[in-house]
PDB file of N, CA and C in Angstrom:
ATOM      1  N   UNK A   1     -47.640 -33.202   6.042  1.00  0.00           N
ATOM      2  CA  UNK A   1     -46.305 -33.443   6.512  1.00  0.00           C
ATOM      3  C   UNK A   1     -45.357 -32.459   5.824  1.00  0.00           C
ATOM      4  N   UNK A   2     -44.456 -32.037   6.686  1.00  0.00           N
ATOM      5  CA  UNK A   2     -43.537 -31.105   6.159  1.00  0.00           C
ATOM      6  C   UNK A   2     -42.609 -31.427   5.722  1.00  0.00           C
ATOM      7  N   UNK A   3     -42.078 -30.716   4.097  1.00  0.00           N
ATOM      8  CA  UNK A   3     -40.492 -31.783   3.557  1.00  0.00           C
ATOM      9  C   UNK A   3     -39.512 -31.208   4.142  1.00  0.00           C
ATOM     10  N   UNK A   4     -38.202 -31.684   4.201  1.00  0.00           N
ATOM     11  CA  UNK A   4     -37.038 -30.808   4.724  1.00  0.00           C
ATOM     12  C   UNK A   4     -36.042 -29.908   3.617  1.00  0.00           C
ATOM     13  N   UNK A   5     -36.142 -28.564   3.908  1.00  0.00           N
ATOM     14  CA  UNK A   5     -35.628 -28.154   2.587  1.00  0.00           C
ATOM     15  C   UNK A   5     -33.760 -28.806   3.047  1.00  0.00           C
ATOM     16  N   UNK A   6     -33.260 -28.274   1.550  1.00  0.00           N
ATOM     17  CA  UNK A   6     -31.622 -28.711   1.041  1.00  0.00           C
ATOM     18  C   UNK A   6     -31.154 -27.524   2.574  1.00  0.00           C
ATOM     19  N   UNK A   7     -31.270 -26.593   2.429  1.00  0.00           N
ATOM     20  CA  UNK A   7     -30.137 -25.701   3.624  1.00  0.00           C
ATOM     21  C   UNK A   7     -30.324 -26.278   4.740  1.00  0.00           C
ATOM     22  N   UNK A   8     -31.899 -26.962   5.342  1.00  0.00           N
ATOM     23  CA  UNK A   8     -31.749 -27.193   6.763  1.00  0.00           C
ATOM     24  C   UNK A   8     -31.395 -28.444   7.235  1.00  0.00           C
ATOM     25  N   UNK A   9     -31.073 -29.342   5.985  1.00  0.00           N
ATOM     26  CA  UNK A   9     -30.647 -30.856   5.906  1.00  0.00           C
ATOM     27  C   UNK A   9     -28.954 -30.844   5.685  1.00  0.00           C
ATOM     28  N   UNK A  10     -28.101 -29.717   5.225  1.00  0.00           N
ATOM     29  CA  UNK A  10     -26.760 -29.199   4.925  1.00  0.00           C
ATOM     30  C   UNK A  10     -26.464 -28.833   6.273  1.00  0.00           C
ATOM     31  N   UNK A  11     -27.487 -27.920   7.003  1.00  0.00           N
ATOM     32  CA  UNK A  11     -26.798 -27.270   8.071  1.00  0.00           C
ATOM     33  C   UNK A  11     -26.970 -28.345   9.240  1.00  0.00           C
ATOM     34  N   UNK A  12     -27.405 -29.326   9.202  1.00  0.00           N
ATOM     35  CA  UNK A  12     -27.538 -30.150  10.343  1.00  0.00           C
ATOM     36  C   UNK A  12     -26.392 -31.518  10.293  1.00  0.00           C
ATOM     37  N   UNK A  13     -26.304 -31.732   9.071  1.00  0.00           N
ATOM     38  CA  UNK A  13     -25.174 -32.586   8.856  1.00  0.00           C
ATOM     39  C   UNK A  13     -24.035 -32.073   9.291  1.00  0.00           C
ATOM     40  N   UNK A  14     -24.128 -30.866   8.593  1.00  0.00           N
ATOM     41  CA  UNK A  14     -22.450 -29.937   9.346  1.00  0.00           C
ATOM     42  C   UNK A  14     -22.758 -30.345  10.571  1.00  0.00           C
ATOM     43  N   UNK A  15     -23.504 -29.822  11.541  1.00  0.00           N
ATOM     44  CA  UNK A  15     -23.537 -29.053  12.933  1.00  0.00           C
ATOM     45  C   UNK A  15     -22.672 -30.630  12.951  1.00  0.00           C
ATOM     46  N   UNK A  16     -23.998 -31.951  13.113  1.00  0.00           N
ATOM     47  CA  UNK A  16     -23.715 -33.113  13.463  1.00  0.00           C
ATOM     48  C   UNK A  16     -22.138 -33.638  13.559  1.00  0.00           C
ATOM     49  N   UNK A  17     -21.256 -33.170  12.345  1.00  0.00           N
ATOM     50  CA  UNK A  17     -20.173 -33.396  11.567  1.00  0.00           C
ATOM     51  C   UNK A  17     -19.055 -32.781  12.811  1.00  0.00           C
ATOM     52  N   UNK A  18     -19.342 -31.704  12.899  1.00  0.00           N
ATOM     53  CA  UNK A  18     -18.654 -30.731  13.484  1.00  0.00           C
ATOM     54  C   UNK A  18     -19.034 -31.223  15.104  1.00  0.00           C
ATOM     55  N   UNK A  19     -20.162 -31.700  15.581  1.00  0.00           N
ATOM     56  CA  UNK A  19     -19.692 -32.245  16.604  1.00  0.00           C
ATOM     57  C   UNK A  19     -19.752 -33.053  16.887  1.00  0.00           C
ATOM     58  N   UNK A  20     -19.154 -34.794  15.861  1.00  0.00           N
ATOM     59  CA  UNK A  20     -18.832 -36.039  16.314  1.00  0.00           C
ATOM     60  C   UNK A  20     -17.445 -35.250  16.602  1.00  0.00           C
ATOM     61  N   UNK A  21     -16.463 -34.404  15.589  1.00  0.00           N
ATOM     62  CA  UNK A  21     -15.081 -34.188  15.338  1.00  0.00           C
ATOM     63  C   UNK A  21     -14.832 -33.830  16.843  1.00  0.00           C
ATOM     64  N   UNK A  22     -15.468 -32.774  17.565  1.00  0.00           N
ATOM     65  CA  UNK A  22     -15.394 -31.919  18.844  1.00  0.00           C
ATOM     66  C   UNK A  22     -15.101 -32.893  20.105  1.00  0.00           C
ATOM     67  N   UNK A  23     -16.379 -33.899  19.868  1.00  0.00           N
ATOM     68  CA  UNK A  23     -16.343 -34.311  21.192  1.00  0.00           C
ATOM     69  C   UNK A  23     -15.196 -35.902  21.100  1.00  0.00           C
ATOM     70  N   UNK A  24     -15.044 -35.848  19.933  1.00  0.00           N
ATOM     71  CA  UNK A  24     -14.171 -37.705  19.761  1.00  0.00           C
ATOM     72  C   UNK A  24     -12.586 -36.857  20.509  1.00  0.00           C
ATOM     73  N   UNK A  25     -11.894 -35.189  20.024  1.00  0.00           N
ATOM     74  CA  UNK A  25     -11.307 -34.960  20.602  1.00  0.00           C
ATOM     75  C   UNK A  25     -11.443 -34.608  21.537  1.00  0.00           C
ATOM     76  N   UNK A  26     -11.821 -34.313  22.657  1.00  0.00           N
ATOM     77  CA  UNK A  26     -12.302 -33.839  23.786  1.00  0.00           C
ATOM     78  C   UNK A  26     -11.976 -35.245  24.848  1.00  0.00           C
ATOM     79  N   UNK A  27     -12.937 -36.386  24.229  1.00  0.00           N
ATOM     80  CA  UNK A  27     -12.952 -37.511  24.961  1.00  0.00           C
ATOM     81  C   UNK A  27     -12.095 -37.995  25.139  1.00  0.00           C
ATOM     82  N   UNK A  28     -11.102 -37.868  23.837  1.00  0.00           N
ATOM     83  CA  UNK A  28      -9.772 -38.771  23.933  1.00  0.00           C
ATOM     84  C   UNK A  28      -8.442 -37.963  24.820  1.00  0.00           C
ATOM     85  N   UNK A  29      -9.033 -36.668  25.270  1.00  0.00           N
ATOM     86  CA  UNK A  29      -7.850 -36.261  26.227  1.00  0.00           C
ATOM     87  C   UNK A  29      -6.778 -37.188  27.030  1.00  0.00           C
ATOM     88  N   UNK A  30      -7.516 -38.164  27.579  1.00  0.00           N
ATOM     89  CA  UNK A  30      -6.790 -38.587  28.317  1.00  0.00           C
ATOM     90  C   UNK A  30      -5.710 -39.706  27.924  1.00  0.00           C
ATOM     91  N   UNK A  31      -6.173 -40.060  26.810  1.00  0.00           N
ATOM     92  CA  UNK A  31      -4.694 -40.669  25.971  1.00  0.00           C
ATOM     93  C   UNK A  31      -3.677 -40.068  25.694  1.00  0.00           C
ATOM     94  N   UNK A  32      -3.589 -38.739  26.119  1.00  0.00           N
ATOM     95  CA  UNK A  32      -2.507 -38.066  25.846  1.00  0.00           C
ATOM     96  C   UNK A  32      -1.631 -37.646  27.297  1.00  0.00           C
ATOM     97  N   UNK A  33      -2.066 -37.680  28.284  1.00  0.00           N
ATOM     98  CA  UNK A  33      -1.399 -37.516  29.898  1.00  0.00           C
ATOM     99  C   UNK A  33      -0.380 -38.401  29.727  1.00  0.00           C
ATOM    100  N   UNK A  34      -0.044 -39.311  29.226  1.00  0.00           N
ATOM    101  CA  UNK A  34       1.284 -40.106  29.804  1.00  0.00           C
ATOM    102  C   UNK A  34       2.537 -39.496  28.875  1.00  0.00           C
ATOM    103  N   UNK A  35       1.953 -38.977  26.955  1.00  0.00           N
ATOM    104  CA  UNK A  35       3.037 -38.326  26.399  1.00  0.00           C
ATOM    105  C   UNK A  35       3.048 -37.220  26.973  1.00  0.00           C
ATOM    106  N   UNK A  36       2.296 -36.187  26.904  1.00  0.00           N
ATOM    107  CA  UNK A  36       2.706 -35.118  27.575  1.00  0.00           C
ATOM    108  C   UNK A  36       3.380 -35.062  28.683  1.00  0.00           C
ATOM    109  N   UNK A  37       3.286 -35.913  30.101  1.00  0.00           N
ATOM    110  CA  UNK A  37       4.225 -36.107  31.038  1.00  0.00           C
ATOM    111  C   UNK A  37       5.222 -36.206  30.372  1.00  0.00           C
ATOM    112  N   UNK A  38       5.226 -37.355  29.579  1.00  0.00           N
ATOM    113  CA  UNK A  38       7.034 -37.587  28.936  1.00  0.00           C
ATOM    114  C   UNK A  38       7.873 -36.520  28.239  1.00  0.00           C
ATOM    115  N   UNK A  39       6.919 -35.707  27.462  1.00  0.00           N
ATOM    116  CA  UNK A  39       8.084 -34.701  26.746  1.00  0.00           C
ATOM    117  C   UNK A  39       7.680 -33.520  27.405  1.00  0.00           C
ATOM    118  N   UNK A  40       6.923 -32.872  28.573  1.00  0.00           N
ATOM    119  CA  UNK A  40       7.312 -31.839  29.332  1.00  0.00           C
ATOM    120  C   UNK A  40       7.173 -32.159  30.789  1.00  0.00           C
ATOM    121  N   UNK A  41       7.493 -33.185  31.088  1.00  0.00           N
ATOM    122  CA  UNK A  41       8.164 -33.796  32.649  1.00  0.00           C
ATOM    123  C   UNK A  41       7.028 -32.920  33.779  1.00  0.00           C
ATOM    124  N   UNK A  42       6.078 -32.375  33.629  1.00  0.00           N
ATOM    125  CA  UNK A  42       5.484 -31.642  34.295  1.00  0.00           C
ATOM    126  C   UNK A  42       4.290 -32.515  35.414  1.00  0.00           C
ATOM    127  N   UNK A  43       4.574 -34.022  35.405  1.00  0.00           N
ATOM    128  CA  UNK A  43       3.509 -34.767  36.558  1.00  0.00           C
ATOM    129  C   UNK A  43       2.219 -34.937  35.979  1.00  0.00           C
ATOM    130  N   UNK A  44       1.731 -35.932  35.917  1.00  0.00           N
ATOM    131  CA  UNK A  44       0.061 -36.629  35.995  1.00  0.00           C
ATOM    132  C   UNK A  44      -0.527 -35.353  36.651  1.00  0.00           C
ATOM    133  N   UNK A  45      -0.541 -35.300  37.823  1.00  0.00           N
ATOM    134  CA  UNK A  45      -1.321 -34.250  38.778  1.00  0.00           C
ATOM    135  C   UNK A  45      -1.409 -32.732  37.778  1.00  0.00           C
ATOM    136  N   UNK A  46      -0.677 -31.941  37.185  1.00  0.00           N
ATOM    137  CA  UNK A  46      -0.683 -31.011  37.046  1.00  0.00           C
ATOM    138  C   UNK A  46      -0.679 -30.965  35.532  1.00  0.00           C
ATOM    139  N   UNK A  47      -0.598 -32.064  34.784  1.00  0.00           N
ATOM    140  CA  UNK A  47      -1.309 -32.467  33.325  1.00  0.00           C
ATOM    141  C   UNK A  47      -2.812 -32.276  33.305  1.00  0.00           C
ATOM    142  N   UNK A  48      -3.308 -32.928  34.151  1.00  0.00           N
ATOM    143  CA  UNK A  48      -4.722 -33.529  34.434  1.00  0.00           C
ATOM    144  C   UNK A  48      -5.535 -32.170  35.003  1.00  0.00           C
ATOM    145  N   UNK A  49      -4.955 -31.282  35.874  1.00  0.00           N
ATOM    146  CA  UNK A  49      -5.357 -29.977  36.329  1.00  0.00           C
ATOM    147  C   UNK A  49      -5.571 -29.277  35.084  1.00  0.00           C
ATOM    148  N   UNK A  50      -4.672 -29.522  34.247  1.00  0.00           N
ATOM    149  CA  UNK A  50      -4.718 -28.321  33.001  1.00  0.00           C
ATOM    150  C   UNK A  50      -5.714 -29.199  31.923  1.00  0.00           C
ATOM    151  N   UNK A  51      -5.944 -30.324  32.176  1.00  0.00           N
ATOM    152  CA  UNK A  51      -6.967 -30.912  31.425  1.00  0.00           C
ATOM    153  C   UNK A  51      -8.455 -30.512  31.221  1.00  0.00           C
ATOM    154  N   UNK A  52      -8.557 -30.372  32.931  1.00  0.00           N
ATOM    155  CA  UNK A  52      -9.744 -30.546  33.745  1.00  0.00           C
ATOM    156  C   UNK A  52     -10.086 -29.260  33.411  1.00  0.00           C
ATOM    157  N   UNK A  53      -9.301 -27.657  33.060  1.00  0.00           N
ATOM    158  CA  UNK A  53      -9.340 -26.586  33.538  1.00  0.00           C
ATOM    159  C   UNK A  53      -9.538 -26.249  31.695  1.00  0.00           C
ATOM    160  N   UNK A  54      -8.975 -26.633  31.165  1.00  0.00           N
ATOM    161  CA  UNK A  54      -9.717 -26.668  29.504  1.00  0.00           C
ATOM    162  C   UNK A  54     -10.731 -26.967  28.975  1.00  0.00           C
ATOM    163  N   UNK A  55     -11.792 -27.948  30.256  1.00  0.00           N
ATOM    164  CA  UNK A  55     -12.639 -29.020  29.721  1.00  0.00           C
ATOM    165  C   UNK A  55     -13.619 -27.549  30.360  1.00  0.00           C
ATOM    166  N   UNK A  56     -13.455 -27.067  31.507  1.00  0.00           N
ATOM    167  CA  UNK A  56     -14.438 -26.470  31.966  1.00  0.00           C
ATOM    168  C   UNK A  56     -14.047 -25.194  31.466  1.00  0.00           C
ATOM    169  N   UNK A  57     -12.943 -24.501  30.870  1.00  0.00           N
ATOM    170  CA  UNK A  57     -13.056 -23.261  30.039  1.00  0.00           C
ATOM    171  C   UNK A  57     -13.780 -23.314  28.496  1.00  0.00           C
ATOM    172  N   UNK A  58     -13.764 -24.614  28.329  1.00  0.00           N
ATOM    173  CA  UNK A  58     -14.579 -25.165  26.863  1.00  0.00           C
ATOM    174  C   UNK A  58     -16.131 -25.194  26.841  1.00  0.00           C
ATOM    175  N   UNK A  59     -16.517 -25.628  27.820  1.00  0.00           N
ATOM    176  CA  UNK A  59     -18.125 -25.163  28.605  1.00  0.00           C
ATOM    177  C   UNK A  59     -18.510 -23.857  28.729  1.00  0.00           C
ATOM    178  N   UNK A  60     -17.928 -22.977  29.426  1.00  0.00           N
ATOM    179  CA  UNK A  60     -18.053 -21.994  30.215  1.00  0.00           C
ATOM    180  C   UNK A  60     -18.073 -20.557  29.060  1.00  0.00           C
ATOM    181  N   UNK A  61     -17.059 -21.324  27.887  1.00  0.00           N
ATOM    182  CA  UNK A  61     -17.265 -19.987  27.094  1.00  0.00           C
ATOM    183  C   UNK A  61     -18.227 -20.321  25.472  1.00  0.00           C
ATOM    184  N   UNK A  62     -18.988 -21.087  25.720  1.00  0.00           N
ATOM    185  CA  UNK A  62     -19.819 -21.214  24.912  1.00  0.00           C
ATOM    186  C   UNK A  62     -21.030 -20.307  24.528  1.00  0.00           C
ATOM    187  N   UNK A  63     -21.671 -19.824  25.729  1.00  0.00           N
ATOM    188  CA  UNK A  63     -22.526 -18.692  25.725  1.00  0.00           C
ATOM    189  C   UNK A  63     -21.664 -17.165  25.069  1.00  0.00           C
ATOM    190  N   UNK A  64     -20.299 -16.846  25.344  1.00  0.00           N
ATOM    191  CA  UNK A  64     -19.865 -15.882  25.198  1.00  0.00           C
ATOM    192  C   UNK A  64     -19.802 -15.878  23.759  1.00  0.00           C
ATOM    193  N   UNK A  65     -19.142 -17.145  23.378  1.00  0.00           N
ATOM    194  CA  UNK A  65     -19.078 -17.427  21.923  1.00  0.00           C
ATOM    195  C   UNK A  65     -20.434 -17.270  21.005  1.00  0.00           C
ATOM    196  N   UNK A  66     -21.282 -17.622  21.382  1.00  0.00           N
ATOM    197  CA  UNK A  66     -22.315 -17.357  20.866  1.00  0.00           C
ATOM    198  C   UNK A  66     -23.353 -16.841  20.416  1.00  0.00           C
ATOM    199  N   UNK A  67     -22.896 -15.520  21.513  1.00  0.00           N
ATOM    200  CA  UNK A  67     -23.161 -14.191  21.308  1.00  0.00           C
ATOM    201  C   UNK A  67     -22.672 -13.432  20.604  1.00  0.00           C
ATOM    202  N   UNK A  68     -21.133 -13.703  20.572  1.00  0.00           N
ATOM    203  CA  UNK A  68     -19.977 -12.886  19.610  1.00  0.00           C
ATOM    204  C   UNK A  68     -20.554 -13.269  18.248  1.00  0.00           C
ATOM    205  N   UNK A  69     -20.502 -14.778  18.300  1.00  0.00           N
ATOM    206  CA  UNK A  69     -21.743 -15.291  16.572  1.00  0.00           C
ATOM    207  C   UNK A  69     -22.760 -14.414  16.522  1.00  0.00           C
ATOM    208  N   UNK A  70     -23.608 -14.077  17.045  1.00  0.00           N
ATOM    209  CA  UNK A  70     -24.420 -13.562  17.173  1.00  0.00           C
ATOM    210  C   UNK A  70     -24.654 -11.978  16.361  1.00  0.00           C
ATOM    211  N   UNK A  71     -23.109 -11.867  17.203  1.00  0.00           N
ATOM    212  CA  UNK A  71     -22.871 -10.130  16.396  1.00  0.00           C
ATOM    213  C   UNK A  71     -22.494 -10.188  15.208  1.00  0.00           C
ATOM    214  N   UNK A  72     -21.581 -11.093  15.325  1.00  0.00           N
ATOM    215  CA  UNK A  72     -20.265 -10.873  14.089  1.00  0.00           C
ATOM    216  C   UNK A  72     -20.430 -11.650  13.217  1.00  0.00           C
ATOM    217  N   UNK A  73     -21.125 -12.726  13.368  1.00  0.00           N
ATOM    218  CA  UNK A  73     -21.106 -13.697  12.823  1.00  0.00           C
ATOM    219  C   UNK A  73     -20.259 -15.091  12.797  1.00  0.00           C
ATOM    220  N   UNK A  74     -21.188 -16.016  12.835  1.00  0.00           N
ATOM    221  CA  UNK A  74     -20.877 -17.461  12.912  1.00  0.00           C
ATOM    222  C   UNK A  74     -19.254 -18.216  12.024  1.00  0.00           C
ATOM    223  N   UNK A  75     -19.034 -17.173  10.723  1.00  0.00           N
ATOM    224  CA  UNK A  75     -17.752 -17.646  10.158  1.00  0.00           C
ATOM    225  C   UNK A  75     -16.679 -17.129  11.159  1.00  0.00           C
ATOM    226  N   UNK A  76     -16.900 -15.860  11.442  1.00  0.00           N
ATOM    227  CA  UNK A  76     -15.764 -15.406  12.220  1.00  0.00           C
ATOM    228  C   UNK A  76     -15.441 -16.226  13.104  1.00  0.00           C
ATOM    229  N   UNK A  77     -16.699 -15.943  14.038  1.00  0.00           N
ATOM    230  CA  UNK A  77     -16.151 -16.818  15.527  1.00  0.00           C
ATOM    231  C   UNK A  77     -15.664 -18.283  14.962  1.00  0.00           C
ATOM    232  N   UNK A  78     -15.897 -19.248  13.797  1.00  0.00           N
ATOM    233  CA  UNK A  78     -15.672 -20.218  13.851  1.00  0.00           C
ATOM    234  C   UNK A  78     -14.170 -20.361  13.585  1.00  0.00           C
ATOM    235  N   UNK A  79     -13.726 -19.224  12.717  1.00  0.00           N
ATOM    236  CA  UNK A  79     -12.046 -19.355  12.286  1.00  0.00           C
ATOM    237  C   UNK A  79     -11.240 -18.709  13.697  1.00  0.00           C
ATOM    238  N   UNK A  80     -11.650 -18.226  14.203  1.00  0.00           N
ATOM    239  CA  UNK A  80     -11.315 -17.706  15.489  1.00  0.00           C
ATOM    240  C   UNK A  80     -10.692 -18.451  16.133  1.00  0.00           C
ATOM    241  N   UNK A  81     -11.878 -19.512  16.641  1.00  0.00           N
ATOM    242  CA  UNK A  81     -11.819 -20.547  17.659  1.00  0.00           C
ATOM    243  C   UNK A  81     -10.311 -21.308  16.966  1.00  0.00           C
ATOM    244  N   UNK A  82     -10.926 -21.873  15.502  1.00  0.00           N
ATOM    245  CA  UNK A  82     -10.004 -23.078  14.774  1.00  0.00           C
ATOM    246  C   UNK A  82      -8.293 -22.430  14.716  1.00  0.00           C
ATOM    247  N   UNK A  83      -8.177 -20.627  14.901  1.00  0.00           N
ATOM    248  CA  UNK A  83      -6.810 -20.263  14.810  1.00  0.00           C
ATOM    249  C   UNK A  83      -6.484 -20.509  16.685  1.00  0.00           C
ATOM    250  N   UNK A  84      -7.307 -20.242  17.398  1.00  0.00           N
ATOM    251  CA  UNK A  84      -6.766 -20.187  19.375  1.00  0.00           C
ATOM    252  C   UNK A  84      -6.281 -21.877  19.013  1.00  0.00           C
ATOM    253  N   UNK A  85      -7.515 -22.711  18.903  1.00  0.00           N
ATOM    254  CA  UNK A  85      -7.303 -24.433  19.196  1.00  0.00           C
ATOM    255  C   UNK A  85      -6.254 -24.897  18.351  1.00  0.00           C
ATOM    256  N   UNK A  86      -5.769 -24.448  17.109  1.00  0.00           N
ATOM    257  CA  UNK A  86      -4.720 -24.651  16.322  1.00  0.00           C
ATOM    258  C   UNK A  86      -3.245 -24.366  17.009  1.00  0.00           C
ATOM    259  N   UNK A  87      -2.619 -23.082  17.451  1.00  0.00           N
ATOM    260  CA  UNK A  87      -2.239 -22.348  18.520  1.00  0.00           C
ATOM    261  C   UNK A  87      -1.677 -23.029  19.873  1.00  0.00           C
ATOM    262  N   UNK A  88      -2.634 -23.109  20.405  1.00  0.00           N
ATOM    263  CA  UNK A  88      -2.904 -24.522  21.559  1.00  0.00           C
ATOM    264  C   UNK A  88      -2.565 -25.900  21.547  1.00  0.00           C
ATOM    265  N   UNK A  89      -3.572 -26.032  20.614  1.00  0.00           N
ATOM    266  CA  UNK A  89      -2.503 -27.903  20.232  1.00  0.00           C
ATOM    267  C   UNK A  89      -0.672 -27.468  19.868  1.00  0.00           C
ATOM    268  N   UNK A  90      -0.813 -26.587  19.108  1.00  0.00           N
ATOM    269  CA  UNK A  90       0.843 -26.540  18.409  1.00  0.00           C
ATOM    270  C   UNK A  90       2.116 -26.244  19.683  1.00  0.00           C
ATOM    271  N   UNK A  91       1.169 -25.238  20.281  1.00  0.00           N
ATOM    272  CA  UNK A  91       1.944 -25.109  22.007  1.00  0.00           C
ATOM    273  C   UNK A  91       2.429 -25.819  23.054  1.00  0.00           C
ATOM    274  N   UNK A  92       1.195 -27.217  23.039  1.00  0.00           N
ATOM    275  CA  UNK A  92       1.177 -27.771  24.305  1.00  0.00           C
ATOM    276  C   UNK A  92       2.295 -28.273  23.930  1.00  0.00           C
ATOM    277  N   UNK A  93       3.220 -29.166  23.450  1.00  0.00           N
ATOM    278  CA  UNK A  93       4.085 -30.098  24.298  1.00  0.00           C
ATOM    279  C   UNK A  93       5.283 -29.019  24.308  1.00  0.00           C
ATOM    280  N   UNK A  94       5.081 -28.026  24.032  1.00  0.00           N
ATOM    281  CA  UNK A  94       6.410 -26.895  23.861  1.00  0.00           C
ATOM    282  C   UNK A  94       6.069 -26.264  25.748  1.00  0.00           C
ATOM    283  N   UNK A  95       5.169 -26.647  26.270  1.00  0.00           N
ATOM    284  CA  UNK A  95       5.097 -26.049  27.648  1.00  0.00           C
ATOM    285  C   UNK A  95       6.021 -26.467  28.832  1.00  0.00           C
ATOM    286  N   UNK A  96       6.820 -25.514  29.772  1.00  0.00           N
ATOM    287  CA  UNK A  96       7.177 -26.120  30.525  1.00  0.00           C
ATOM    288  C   UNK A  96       7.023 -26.141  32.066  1.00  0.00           C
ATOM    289  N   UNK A  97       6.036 -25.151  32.108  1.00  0.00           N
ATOM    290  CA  UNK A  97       5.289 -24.875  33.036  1.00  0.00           C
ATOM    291  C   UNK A  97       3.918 -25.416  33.210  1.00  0.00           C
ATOM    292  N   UNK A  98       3.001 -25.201  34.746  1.00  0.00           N
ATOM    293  CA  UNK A  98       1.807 -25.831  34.183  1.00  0.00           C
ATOM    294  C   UNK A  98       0.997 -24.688  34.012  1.00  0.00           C
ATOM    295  N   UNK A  99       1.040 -23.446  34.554  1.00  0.00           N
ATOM    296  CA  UNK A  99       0.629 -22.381  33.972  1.00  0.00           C
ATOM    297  C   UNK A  99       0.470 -21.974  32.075  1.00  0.00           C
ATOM    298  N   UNK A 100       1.655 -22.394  31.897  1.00  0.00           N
ATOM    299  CA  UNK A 100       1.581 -22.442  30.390  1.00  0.00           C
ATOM    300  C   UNK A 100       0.947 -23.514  29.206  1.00  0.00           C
ATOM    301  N   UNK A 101       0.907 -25.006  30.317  1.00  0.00           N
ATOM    302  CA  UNK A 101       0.051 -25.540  29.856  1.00  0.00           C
ATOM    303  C   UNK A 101      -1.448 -25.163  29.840  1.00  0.00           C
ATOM    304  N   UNK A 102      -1.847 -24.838  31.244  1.00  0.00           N
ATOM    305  CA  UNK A 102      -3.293 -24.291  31.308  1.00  0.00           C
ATOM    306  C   UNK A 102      -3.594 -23.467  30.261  1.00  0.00           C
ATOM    307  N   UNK A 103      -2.463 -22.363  30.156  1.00  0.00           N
ATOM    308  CA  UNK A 103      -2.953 -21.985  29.014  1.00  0.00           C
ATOM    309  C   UNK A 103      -3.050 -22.063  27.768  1.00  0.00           C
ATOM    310  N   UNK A 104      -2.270 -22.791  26.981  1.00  0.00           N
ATOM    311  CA  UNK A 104      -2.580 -23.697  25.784  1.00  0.00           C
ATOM    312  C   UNK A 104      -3.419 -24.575  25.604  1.00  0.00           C
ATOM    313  N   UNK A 105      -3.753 -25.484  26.723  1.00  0.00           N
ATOM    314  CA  UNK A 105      -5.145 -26.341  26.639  1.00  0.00           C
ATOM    315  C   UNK A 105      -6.303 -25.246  26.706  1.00  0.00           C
TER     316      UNK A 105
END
């Protein structure tokens, strides 16, 4: 039987760690459609578009990301991401368009 060394029992807790954090925000999007309507008046319909359109730009660029890890390495891309999603959250309720939401989510 094989033991588990210390790095591959560290790096799996992270991963794990890193994605209860990912997906608990992700899931809870939708508790946030009724404030965001309220402080940028922009409609359910076109909240929910820019929801929907984050959820599937969050999918879609995972392979790209992972390649860029790949090159550059895994710290980079990770502070990368944490400065765009930092950025983004700090943006959204400052949007008053839904274009500008799309693009902050």
């Amino acid at each position: 039987m094989r033991t588990w060394s210390k790095p591959a029992v560290v790096v799996t807790l992270s991963a794990a760690a890193i994605l209860m954090v990912t997906m608990g925000a992700r899931q809870s999007l939708g508790l946030f459609v009724s404030p965001l309507n309220t402080s940028t008046g922009l409609g359910i319909t076109t909240i929910s578009f820019a929801l929907a359109v984050g959820q599937f730009m969050w999918g879609a660029i995972q392979p790209v990301a992972g390649a860029v890890a790949d090159r550059y390495g895994p710290g980079k891309v990770l502070v990368a991401g944490l400065i765009v999603l930092s950025l983004g959250t700090a943006l959204t309720p400052l949007m008053t368009s839904g274009f500008g939401l799309v693009i902050a989510l």
